[in-house]
Protein backbone atom coordinates (compact mmCIF):
# COMPACT_ATOMS: atom_id res chain seq x y z
CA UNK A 1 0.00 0.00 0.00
CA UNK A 2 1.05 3.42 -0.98
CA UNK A 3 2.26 6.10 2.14
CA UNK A 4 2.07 10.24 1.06
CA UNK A 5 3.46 12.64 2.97
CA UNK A 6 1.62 15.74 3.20
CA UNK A 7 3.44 19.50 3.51
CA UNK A 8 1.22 22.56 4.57
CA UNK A 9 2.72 25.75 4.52
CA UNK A 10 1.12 28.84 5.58
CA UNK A 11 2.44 32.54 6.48
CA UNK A 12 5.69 32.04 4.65
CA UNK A 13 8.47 34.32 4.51
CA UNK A 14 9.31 34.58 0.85
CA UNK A 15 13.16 35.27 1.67
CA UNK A 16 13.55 32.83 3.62
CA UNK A 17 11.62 29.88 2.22
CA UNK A 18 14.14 30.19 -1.20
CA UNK A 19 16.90 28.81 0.58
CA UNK A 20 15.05 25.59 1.69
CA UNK A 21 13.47 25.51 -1.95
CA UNK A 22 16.73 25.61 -3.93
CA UNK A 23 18.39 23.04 -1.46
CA UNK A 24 15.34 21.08 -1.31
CA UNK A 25 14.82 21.07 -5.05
CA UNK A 26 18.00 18.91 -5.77
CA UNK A 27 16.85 16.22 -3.18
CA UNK A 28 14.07 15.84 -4.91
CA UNK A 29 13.62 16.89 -8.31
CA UNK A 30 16.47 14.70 -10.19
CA UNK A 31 17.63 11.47 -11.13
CA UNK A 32 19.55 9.70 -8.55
CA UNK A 33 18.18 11.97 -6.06
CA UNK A 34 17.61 10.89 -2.13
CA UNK A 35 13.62 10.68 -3.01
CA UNK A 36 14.12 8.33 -5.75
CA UNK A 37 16.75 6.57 -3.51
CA UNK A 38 13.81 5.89 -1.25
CA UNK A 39 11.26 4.93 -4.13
CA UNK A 40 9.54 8.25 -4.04
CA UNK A 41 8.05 10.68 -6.25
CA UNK A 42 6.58 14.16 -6.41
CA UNK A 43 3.15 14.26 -7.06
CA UNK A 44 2.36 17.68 -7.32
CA UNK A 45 2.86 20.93 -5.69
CA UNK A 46 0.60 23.78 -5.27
CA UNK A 47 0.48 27.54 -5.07
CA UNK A 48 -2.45 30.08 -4.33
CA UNK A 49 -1.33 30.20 -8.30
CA UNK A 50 -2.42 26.82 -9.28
CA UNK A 51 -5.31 25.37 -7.10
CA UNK A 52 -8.73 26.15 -5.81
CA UNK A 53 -9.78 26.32 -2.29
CA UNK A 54 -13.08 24.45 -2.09
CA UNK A 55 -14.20 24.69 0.95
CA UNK A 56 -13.03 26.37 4.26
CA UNK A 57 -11.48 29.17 5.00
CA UNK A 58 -7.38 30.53 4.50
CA UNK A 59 -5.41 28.34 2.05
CA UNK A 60 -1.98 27.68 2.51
CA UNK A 61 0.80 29.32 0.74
CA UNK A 62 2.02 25.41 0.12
CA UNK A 63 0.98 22.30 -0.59
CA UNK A 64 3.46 18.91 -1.66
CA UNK A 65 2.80 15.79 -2.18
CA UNK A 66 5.13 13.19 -2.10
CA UNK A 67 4.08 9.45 -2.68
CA UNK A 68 6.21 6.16 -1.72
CA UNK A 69 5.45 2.45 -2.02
CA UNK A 70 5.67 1.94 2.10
CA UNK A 71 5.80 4.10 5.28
CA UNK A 72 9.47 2.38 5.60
CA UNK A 73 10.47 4.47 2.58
CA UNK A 74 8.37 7.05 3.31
CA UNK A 75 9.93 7.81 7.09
CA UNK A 76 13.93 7.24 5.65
CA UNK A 77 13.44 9.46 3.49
CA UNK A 78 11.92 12.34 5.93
CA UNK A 79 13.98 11.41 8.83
CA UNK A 80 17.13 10.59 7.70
CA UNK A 81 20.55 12.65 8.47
CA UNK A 82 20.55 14.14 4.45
CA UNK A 83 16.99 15.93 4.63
CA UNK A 84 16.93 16.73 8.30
CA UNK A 85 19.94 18.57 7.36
CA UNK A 86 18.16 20.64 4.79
CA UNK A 87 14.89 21.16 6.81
CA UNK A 88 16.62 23.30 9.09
CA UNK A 89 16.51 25.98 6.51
CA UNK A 90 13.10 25.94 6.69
CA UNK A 91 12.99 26.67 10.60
CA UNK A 92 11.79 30.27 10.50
CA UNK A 93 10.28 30.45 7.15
CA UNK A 94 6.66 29.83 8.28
CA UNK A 95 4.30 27.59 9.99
CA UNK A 96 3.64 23.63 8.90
CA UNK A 97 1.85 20.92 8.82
CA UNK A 98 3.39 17.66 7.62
CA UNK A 99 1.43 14.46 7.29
CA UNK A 100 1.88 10.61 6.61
CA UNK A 101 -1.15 8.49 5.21
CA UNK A 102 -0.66 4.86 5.07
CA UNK A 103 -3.38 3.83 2.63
């Protein structure tokens, strides 16, 4: 069964959110990267630019999707020593909310 983890982010700070995205970008984004090392893929991610808010209130600045084959990949992949060292760039560049669905 397929696991997704879910990213959230609201109130960002422009400046500072680039220098996660750039570093980020390379972990993910191309081949022989550390998501396809852990069987995962980017399913989509959204901006206030690309999707609609149907119900509720306040959309986020951010939503990602990533998708892998098992919450095993799923977890290396978040909590392992390469990204944690990149999330930290992300510390004060605005409030979120990550998820994991095992479906």
């Amino acid at each position: 069964m397929a696991a997704y983890i879910v990213v959230e982010g609201r109130n960002l700070n422009r400046e500072t959110i680039m220098a996660y995205v750039t570093a980020v970008r390379d972990l993910i984004a191309e081949s022989g990267s550390l998501l396809q090392e852990h069987n995962g893929r980017l399913l989509f991610r959204g901006t206030p630019q690309n999707y609609e808010l149907l119900e509720g209130s306040g959309g986020a600045d951010l939503y990602q999707v990533l998708e892998f084959p098992t919450v095993e990949d799923a977890k290396g992949f978040w909590l392992g020593d390469e990204y944690q060292a990149v999330k930290k760039l992300r510390d004060d560049a605005g409030e979120f909310r990550i998820v994991l669905i095992d479906s």
